[in-house]
N, C-alpha and C. Protein backbone atom coordinates (compact mmCIF):
# COMPACT_ATOMS: atom_id res chain seq x y z
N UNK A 1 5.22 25.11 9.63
CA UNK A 1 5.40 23.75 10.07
C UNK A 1 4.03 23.10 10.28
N UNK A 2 3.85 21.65 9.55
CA UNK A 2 2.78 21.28 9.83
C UNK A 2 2.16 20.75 11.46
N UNK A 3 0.84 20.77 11.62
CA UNK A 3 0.78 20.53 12.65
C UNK A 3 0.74 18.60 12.86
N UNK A 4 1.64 18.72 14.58
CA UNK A 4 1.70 16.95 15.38
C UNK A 4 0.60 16.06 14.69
N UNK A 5 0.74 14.94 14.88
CA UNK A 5 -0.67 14.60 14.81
C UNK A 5 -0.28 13.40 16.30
N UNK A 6 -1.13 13.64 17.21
CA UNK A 6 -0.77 12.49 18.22
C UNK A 6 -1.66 11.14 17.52
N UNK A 7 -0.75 10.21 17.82
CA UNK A 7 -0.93 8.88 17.61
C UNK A 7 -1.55 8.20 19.14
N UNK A 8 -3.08 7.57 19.12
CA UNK A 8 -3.30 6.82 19.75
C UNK A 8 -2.95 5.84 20.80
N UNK A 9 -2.14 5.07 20.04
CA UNK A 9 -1.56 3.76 20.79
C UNK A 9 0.14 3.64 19.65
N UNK A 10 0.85 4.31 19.93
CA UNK A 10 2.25 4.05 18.92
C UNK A 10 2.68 2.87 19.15
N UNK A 11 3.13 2.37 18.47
CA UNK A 11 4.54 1.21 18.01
C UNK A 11 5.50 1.79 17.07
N UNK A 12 6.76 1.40 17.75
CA UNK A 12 7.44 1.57 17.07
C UNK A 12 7.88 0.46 15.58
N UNK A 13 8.21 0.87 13.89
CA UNK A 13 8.10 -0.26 13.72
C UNK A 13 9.76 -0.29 13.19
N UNK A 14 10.27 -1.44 13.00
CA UNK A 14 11.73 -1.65 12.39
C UNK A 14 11.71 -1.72 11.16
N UNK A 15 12.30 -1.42 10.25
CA UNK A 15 12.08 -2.62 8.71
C UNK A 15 12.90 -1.65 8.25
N UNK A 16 13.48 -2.86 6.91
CA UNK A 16 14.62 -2.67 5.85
C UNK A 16 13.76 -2.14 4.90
N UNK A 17 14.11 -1.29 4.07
CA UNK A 17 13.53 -0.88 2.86
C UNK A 17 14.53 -0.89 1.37
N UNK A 18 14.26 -1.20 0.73
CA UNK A 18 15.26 -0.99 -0.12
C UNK A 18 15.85 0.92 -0.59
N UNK A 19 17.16 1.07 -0.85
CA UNK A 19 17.32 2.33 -1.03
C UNK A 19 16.36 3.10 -2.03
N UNK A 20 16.21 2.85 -2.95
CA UNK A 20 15.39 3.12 -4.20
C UNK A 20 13.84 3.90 -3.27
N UNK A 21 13.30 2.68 -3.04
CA UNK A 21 12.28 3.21 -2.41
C UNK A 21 12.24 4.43 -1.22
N UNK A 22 13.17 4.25 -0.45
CA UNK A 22 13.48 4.99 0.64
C UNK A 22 13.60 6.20 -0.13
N UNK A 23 14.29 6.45 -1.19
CA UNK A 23 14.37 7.78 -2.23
C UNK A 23 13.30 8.67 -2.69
N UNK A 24 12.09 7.65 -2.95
CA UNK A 24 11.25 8.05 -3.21
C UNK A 24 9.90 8.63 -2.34
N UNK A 25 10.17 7.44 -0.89
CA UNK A 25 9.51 7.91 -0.07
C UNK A 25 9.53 9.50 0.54
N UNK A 26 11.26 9.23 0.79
CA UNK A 26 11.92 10.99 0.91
C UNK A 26 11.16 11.98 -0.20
N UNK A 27 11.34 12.17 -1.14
CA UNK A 27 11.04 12.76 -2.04
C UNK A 27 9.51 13.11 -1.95
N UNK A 28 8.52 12.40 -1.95
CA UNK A 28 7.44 12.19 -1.76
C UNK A 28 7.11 12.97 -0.45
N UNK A 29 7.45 12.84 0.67
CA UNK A 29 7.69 13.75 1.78
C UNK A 29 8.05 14.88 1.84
N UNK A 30 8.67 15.24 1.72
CA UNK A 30 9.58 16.86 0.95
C UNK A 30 8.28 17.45 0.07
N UNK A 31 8.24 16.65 -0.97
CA UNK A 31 7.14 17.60 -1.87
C UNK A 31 6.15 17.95 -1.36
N UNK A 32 5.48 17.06 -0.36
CA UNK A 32 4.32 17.19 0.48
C UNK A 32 4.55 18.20 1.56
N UNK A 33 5.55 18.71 1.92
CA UNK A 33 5.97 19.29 3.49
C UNK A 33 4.92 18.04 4.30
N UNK A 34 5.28 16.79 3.94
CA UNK A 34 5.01 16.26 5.42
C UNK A 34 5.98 15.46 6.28
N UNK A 35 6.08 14.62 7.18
CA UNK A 35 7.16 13.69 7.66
C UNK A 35 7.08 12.46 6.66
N UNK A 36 8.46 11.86 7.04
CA UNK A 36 8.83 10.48 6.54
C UNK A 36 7.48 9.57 7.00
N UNK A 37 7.25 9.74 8.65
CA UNK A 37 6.54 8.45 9.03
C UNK A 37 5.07 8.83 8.53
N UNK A 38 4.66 10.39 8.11
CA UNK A 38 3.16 10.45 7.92
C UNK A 38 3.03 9.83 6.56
N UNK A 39 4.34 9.31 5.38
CA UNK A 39 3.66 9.05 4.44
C UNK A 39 4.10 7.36 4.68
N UNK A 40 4.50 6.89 5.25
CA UNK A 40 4.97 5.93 5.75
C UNK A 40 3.73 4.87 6.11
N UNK A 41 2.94 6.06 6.76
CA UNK A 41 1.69 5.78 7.76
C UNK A 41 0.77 5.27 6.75
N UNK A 42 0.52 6.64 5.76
CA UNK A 42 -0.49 6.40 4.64
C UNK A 42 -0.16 5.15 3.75
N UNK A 43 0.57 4.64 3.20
CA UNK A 43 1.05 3.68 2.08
C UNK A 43 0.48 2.60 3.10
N UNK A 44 1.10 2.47 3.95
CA UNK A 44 0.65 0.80 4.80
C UNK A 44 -0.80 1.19 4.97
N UNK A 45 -1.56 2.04 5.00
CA UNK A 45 -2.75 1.99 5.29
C UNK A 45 -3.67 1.44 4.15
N UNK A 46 -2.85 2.47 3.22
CA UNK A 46 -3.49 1.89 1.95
C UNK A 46 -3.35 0.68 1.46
N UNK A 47 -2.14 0.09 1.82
CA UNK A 47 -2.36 -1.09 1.45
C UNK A 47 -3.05 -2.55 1.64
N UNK A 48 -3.18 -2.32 3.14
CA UNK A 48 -4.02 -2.70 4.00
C UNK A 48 -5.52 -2.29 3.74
N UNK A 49 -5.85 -1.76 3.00
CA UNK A 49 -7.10 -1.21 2.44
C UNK A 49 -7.70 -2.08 0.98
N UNK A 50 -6.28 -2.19 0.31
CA UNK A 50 -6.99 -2.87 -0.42
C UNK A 50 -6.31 -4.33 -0.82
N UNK A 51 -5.65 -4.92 0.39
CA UNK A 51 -5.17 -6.19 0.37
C UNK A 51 -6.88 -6.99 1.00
N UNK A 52 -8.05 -6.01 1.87
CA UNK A 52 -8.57 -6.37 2.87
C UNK A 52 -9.92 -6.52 1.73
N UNK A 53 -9.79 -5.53 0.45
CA UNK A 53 -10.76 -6.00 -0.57
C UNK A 53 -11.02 -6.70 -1.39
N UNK A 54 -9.19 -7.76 -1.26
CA UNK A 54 -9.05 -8.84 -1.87
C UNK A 54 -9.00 -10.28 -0.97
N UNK A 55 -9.32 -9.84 0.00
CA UNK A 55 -9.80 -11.27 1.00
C UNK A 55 -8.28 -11.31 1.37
N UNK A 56 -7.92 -10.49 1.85
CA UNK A 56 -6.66 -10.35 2.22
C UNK A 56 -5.46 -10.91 1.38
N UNK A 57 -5.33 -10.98 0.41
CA UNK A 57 -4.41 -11.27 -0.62
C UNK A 57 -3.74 -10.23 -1.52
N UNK A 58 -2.15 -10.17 -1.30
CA UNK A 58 -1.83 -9.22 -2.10
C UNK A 58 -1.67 -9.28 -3.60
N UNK A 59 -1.31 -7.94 -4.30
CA UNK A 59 -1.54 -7.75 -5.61
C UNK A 59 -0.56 -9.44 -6.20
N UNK A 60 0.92 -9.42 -5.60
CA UNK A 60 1.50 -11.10 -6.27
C UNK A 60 0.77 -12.09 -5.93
N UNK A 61 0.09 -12.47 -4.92
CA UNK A 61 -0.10 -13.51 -4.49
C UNK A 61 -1.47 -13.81 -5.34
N UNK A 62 -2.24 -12.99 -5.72
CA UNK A 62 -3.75 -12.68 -6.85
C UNK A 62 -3.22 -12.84 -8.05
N UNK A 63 -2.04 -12.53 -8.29
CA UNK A 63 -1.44 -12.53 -9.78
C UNK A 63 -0.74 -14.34 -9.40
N UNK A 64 -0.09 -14.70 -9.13
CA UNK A 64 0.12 -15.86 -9.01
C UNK A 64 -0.83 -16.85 -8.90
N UNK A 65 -1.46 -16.72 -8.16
CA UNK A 65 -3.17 -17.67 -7.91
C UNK A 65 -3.86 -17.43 -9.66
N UNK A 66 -3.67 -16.09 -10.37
CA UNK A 66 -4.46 -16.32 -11.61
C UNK A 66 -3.59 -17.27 -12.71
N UNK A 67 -2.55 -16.80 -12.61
CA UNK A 67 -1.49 -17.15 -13.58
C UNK A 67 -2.05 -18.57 -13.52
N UNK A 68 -2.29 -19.42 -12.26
CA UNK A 68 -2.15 -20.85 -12.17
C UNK A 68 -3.74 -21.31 -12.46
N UNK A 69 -4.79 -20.65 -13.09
CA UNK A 69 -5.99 -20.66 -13.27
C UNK A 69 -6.29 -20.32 -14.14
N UNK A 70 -5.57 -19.31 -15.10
CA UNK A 70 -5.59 -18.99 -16.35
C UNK A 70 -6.35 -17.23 -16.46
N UNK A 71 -6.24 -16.72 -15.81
CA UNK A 71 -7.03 -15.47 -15.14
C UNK A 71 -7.63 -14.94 -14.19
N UNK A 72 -7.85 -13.80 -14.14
CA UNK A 72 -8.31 -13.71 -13.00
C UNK A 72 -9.66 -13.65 -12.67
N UNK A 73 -10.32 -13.96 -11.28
CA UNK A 73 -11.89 -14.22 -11.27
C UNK A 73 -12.47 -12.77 -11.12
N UNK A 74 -13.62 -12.91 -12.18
CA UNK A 74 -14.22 -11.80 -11.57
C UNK A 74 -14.65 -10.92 -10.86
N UNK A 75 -15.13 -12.28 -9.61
CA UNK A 75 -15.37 -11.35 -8.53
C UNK A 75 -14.15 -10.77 -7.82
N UNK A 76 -13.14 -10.60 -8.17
CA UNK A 76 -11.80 -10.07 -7.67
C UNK A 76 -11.72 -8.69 -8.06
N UNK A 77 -12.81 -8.53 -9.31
CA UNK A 77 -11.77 -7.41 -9.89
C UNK A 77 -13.13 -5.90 -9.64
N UNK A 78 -12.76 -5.25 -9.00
CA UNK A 78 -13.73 -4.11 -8.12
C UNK A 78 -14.41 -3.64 -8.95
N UNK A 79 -15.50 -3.23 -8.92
CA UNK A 79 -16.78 -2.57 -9.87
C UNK A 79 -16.49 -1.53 -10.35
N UNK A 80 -15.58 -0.30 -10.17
CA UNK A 80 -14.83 1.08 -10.45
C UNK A 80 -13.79 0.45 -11.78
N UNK A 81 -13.18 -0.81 -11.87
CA UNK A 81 -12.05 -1.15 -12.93
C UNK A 81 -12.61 -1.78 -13.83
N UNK A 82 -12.15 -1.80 -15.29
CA UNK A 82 -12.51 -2.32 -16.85
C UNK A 82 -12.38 -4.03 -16.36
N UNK A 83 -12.96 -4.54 -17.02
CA UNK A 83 -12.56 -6.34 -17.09
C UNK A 83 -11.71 -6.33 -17.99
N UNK A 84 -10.69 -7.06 -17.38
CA UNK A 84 -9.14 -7.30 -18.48
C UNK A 84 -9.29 -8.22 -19.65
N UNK A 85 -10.20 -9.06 -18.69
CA UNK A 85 -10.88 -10.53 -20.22
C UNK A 85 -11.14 -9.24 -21.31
């Protein structure tokens, strides 16, 4: 059994997920032997990681803002990824 990990300051959080996902999250958990909420934990982190390298804008809301500009700006697109132009 893996070991607790105590949490700092907890909240509890609520939210709907769609089933699909919830499937996969399970799954994803299981394969890992870890809990639901430790991968739960990680995904929002990550996403929050790199919503925060896009000036806080997520992946639709960057894709929508280009669509209406005709592409996307360079400085958006991280030094590690190909230029799509």
């Amino acid at each position: 059994m893996a070991k607790s990990k105590k949490l700092k300051d907890p909240v509890t959080l609520f939210c709907a997920i769609e089933s699909k996902m919830h499937g996969k999250l399970r799954r994803l958990a299981y394969k890992e032997k870890r809990s639901l909420a430790d991968v739960v934990r990680e995904a929002l982190s990550t996403f929050l990681k790199v919503t925060s390298l896009h000036g806080g804008k997520t992946a639709k809301k960057r894709e929508m803002e280009d669509s209406r500009r005709g592409g996307p700006r360079i400085d958006l697109i991280p030094d590690n990824e190909p230029n799509p132009g």
